[in-house]
PDB file of N, CA and C in Angstrom:
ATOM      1  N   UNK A   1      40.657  57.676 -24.563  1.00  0.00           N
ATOM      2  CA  UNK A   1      39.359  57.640 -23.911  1.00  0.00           C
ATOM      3  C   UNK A   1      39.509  58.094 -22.457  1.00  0.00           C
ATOM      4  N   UNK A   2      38.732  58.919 -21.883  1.00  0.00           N
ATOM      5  CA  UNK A   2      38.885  59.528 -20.706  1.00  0.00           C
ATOM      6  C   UNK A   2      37.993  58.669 -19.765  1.00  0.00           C
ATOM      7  N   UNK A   3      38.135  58.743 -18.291  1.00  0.00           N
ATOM      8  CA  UNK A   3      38.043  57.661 -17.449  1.00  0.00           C
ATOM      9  C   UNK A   3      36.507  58.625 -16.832  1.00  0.00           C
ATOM     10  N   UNK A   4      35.955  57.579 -16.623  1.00  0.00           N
ATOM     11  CA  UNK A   4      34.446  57.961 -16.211  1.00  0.00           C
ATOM     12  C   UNK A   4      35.066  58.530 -14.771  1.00  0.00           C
ATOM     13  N   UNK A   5      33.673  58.889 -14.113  1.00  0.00           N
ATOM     14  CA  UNK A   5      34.120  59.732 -12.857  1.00  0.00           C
ATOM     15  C   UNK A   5      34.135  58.699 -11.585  1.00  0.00           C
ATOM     16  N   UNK A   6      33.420  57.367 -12.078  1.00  0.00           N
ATOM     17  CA  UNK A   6      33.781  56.485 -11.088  1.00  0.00           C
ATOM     18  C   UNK A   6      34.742  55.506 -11.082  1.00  0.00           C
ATOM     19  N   UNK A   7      35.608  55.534 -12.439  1.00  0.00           N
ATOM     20  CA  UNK A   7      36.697  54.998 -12.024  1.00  0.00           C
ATOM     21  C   UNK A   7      38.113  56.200 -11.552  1.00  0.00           C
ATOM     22  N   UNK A   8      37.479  57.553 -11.607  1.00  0.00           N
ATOM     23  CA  UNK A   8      38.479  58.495 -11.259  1.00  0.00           C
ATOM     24  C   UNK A   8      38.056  58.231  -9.340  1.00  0.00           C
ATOM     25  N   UNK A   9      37.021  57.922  -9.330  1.00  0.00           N
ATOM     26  CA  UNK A   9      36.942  57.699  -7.945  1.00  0.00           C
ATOM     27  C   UNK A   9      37.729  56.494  -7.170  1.00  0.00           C
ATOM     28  N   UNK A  10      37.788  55.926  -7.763  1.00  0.00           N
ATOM     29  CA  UNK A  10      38.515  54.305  -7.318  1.00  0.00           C
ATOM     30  C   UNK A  10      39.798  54.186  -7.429  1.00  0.00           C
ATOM     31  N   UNK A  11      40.703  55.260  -8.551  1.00  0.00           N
ATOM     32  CA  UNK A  11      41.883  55.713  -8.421  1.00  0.00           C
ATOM     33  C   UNK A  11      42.336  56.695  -7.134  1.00  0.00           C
ATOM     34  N   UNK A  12      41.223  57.533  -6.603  1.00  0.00           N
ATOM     35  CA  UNK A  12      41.377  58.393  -6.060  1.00  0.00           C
ATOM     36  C   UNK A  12      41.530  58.011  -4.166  1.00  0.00           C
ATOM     37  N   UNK A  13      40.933  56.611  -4.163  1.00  0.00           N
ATOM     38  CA  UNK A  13      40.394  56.389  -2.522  1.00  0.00           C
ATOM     39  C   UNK A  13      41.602  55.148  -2.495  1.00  0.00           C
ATOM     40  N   UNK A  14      42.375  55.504  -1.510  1.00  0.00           N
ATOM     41  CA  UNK A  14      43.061  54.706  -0.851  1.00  0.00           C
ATOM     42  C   UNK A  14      42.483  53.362  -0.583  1.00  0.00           C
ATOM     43  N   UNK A  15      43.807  52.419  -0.665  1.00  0.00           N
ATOM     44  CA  UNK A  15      43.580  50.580  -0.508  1.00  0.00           C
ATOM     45  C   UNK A  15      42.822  50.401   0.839  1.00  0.00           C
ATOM     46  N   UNK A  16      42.817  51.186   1.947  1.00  0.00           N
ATOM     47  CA  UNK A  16      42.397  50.532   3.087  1.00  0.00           C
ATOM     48  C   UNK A  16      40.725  50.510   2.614  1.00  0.00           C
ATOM     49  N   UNK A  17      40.121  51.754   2.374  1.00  0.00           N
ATOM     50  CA  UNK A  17      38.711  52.474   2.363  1.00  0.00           C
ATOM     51  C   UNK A  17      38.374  51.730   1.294  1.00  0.00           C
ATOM     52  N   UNK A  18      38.778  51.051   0.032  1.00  0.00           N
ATOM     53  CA  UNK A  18      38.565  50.492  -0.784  1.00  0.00           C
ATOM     54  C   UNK A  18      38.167  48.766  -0.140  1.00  0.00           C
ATOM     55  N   UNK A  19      39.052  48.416   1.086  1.00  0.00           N
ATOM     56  CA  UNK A  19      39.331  47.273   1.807  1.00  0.00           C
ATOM     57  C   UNK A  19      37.957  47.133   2.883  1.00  0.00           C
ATOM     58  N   UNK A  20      37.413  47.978   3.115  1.00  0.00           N
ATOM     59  CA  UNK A  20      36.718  48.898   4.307  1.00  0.00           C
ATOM     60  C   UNK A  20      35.488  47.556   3.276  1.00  0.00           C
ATOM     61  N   UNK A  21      34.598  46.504   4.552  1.00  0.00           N
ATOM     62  CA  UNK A  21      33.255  46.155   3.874  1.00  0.00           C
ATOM     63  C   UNK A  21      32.039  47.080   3.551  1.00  0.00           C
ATOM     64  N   UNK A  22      31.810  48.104   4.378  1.00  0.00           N
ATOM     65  CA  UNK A  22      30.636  48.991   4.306  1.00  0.00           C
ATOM     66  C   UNK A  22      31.161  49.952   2.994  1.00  0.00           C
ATOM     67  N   UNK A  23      32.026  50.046   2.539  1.00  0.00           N
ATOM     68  CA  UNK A  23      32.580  51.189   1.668  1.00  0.00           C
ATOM     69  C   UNK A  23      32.798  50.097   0.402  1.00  0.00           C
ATOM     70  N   UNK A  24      32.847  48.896   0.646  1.00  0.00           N
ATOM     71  CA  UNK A  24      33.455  47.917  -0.930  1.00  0.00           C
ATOM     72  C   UNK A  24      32.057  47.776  -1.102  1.00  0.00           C
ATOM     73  N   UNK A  25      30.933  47.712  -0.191  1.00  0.00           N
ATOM     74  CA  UNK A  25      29.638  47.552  -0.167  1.00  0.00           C
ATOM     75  C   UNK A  25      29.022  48.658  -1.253  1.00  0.00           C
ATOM     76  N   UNK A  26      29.274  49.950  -0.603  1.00  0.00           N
ATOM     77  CA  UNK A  26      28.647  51.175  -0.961  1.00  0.00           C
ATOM     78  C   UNK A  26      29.507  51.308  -2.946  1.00  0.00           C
ATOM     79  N   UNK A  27      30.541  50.647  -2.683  1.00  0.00           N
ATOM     80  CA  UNK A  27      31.435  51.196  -3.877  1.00  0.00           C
ATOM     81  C   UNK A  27      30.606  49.931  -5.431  1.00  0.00           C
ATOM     82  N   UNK A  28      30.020  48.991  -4.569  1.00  0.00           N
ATOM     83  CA  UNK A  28      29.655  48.041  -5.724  1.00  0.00           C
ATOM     84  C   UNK A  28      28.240  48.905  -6.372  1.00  0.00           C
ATOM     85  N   UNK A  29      27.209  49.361  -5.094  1.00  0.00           N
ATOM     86  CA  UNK A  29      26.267  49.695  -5.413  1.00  0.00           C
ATOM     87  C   UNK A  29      26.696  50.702  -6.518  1.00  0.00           C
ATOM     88  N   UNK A  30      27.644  51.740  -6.169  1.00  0.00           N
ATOM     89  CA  UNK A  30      28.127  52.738  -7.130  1.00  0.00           C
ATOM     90  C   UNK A  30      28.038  51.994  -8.810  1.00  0.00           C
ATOM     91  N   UNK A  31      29.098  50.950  -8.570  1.00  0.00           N
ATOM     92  CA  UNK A  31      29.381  50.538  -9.694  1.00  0.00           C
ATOM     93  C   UNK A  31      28.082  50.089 -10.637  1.00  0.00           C
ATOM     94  N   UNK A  32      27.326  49.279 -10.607  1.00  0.00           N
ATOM     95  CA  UNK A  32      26.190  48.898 -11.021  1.00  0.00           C
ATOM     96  C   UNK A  32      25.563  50.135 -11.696  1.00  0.00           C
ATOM     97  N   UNK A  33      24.988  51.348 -10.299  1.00  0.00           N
ATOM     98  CA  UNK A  33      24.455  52.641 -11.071  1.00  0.00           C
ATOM     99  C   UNK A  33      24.875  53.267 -12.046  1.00  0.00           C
ATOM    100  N   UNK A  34      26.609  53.090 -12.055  1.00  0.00           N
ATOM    101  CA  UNK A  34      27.290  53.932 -12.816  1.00  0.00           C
ATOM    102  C   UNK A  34      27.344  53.292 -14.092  1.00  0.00           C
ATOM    103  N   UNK A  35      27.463  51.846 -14.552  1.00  0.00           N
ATOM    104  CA  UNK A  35      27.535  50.920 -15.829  1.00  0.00           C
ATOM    105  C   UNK A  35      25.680  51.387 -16.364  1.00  0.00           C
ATOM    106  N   UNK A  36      24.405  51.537 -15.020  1.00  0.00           N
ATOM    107  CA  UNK A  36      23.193  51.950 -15.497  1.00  0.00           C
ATOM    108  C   UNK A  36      23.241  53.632 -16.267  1.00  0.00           C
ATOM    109  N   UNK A  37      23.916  54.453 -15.793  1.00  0.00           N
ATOM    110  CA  UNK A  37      24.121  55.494 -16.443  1.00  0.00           C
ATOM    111  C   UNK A  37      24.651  55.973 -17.429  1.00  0.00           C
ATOM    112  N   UNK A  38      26.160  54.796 -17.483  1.00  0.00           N
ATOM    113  CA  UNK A  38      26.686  54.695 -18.924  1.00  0.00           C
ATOM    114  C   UNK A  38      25.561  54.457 -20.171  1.00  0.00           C
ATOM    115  N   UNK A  39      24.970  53.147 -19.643  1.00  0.00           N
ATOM    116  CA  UNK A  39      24.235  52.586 -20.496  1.00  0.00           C
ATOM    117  C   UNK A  39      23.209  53.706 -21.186  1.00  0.00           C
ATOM    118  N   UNK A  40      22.458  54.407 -20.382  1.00  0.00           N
ATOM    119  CA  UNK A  40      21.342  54.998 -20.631  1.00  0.00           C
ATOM    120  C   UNK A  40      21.935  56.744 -21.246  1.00  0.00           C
ATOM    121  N   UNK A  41      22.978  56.843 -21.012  1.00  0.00           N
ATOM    122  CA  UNK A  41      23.563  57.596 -21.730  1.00  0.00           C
ATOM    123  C   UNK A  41      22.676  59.100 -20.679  1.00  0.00           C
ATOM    124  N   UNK A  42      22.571  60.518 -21.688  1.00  0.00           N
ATOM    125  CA  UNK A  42      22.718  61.476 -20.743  1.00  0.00           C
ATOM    126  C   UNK A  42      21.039  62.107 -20.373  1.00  0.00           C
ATOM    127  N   UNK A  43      20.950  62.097 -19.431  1.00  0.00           N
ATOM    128  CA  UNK A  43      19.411  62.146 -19.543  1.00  0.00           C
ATOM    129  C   UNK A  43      19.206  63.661 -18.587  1.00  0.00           C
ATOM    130  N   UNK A  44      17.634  64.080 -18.865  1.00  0.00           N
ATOM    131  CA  UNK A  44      17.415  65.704 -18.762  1.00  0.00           C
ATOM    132  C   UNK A  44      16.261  65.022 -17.844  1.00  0.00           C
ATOM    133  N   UNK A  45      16.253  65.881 -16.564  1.00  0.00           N
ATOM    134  CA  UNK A  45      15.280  65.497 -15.584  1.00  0.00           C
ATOM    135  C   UNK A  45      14.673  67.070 -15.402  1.00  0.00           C
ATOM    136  N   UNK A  46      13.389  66.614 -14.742  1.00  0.00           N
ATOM    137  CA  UNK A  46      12.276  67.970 -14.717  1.00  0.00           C
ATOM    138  C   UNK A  46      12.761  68.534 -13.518  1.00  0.00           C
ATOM    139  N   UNK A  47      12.398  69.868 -13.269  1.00  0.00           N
ATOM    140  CA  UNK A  47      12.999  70.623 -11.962  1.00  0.00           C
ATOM    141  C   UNK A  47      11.853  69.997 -10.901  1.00  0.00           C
ATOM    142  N   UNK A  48      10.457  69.602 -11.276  1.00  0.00           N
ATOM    143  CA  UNK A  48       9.820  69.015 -10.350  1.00  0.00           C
ATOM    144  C   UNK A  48      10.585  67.275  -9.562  1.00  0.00           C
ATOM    145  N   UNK A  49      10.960  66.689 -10.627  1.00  0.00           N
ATOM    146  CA  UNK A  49      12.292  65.323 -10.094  1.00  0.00           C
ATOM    147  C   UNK A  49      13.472  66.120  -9.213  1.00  0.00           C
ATOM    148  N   UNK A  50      13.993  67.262 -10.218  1.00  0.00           N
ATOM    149  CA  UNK A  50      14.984  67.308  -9.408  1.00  0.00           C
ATOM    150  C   UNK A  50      15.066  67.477  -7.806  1.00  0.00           C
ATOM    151  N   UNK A  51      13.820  68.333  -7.675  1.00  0.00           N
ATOM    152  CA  UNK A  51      13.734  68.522  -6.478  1.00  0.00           C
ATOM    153  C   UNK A  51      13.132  67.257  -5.419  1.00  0.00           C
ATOM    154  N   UNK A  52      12.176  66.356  -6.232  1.00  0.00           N
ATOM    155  CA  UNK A  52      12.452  65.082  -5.377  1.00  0.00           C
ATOM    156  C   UNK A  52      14.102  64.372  -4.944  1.00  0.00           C
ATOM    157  N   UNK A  53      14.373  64.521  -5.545  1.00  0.00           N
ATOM    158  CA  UNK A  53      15.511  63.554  -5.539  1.00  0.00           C
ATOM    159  C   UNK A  53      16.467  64.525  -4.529  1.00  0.00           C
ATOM    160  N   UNK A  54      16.683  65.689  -4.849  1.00  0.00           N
ATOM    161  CA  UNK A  54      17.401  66.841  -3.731  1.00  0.00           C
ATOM    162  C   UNK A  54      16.607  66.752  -2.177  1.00  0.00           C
ATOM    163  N   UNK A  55      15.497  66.208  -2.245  1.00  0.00           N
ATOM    164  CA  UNK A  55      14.894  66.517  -0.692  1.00  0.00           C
ATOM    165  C   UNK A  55      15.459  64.946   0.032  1.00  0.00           C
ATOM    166  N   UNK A  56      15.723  64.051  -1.138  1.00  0.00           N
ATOM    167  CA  UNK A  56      15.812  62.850  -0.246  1.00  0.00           C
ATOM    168  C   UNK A  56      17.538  62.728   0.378  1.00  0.00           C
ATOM    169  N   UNK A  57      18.405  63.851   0.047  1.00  0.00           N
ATOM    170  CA  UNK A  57      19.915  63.452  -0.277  1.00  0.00           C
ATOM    171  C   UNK A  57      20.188  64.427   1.520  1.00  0.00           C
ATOM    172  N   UNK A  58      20.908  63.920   1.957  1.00  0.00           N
ATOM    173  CA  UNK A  58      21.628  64.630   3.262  1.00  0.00           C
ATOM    174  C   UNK A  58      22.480  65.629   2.663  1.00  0.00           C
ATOM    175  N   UNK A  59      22.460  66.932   4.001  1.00  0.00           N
ATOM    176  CA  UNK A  59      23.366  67.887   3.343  1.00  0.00           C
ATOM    177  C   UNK A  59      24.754  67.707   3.139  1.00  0.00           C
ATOM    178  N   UNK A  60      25.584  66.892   3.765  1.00  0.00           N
ATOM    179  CA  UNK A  60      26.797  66.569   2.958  1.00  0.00           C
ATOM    180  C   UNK A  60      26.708  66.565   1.451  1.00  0.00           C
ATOM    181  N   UNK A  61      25.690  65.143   1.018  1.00  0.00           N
ATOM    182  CA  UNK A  61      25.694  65.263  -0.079  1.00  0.00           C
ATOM    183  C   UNK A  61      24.835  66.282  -1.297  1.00  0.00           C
ATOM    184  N   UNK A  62      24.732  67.149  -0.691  1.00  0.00           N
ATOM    185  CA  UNK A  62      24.260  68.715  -1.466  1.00  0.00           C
ATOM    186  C   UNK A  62      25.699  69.592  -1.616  1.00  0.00           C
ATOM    187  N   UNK A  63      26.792  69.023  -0.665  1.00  0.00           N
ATOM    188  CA  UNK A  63      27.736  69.878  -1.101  1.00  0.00           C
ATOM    189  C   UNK A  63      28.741  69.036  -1.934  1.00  0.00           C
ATOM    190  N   UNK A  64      28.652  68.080  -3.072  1.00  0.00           N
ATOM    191  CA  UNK A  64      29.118  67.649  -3.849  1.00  0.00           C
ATOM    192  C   UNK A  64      29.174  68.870  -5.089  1.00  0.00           C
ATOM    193  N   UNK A  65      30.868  69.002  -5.544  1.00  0.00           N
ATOM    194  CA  UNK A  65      30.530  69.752  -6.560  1.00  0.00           C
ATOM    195  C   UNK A  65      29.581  69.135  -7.700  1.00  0.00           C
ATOM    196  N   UNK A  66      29.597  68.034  -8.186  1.00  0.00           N
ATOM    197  CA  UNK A  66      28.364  67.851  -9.076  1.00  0.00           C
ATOM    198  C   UNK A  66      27.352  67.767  -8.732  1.00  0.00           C
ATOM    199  N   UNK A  67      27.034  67.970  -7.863  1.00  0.00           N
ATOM    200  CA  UNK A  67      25.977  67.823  -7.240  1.00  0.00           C
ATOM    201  C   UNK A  67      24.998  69.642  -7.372  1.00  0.00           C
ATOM    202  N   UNK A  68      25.875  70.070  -6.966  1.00  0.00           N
ATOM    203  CA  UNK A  68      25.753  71.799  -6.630  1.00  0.00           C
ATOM    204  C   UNK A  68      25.537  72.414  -8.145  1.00  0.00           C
ATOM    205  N   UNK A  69      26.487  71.968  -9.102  1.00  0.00           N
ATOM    206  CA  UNK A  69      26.310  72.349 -10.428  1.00  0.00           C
ATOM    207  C   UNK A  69      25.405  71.681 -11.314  1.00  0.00           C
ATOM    208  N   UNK A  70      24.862  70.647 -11.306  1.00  0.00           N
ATOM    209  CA  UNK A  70      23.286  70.296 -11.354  1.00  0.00           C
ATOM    210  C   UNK A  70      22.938  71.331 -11.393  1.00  0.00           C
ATOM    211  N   UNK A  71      22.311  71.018 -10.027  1.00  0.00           N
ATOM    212  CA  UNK A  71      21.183  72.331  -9.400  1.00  0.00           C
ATOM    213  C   UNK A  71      21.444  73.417  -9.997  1.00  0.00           C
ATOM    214  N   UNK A  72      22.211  74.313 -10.087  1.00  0.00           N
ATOM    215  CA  UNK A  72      22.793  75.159 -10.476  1.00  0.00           C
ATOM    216  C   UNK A  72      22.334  75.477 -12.091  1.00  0.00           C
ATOM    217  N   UNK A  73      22.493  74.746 -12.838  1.00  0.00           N
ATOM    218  CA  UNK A  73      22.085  74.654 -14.016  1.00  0.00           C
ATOM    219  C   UNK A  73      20.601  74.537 -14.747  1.00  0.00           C
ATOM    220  N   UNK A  74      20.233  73.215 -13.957  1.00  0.00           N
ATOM    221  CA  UNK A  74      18.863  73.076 -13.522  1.00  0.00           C
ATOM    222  C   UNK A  74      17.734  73.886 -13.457  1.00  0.00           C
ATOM    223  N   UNK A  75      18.151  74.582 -12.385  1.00  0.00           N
ATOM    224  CA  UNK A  75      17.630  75.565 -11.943  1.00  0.00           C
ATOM    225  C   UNK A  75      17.530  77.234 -12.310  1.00  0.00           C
ATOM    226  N   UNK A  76      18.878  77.360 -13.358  1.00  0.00           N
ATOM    227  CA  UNK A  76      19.312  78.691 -13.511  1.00  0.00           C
ATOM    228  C   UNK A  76      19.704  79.522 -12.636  1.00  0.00           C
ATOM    229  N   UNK A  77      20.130  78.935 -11.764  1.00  0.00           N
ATOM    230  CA  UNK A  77      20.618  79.498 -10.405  1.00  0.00           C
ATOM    231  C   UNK A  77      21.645  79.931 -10.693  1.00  0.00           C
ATOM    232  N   UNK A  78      22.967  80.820 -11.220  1.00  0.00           N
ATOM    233  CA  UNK A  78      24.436  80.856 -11.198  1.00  0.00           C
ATOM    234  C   UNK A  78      24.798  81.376 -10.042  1.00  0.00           C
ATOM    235  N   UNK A  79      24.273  82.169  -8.851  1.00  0.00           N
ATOM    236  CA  UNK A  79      24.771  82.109  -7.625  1.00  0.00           C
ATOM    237  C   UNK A  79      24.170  81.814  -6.493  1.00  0.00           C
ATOM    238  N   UNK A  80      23.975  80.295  -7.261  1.00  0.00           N
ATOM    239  CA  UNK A  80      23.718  79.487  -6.001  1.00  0.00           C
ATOM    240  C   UNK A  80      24.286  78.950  -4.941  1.00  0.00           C
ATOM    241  N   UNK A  81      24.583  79.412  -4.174  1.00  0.00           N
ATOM    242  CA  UNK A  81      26.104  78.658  -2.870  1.00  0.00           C
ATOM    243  C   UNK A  81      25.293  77.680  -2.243  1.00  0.00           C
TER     244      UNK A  81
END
């Protein structure tokens, strides 16, 4: 069985940042969403959502590769940078 992407994340971030309260904070909220996404399994959102949800996110997080390949797909964009 292959490891979801948020426990590849929790392998991936060092003991201190894991130790860090604002980041064990941010990492629980993760967790919760991520057991909600398991649960609900794989879901297809409208390009009218997508783009809500893209206007509310800071541009750091637009340059997440999953993030980018979404959109990308989504959208039919293939050279979307």
């Amino acid at each position: 069985m292959s490891l979801c992407r948020y426990e590849e994340l929790l392998l991936s971030l060092p003991e201190e940042v894991k130790a860090d309260r604002y980041c064990h904070q941010l990492l629980d909220a993760l967790s919760v969403l991520a057991d909600d996404m398991y649960a609900a399994g794989p879901v297809k959102m409208s390009k009218k959502k997508l783009i809500q949800v893209l206007s509310v996110m800071k541009p750091f997080e637009l340059q997440v590769p999953d993030v980018k390949a979404a959109v990308k797909v989504r959208l039919g964009r293939p050279g979307l940078h």
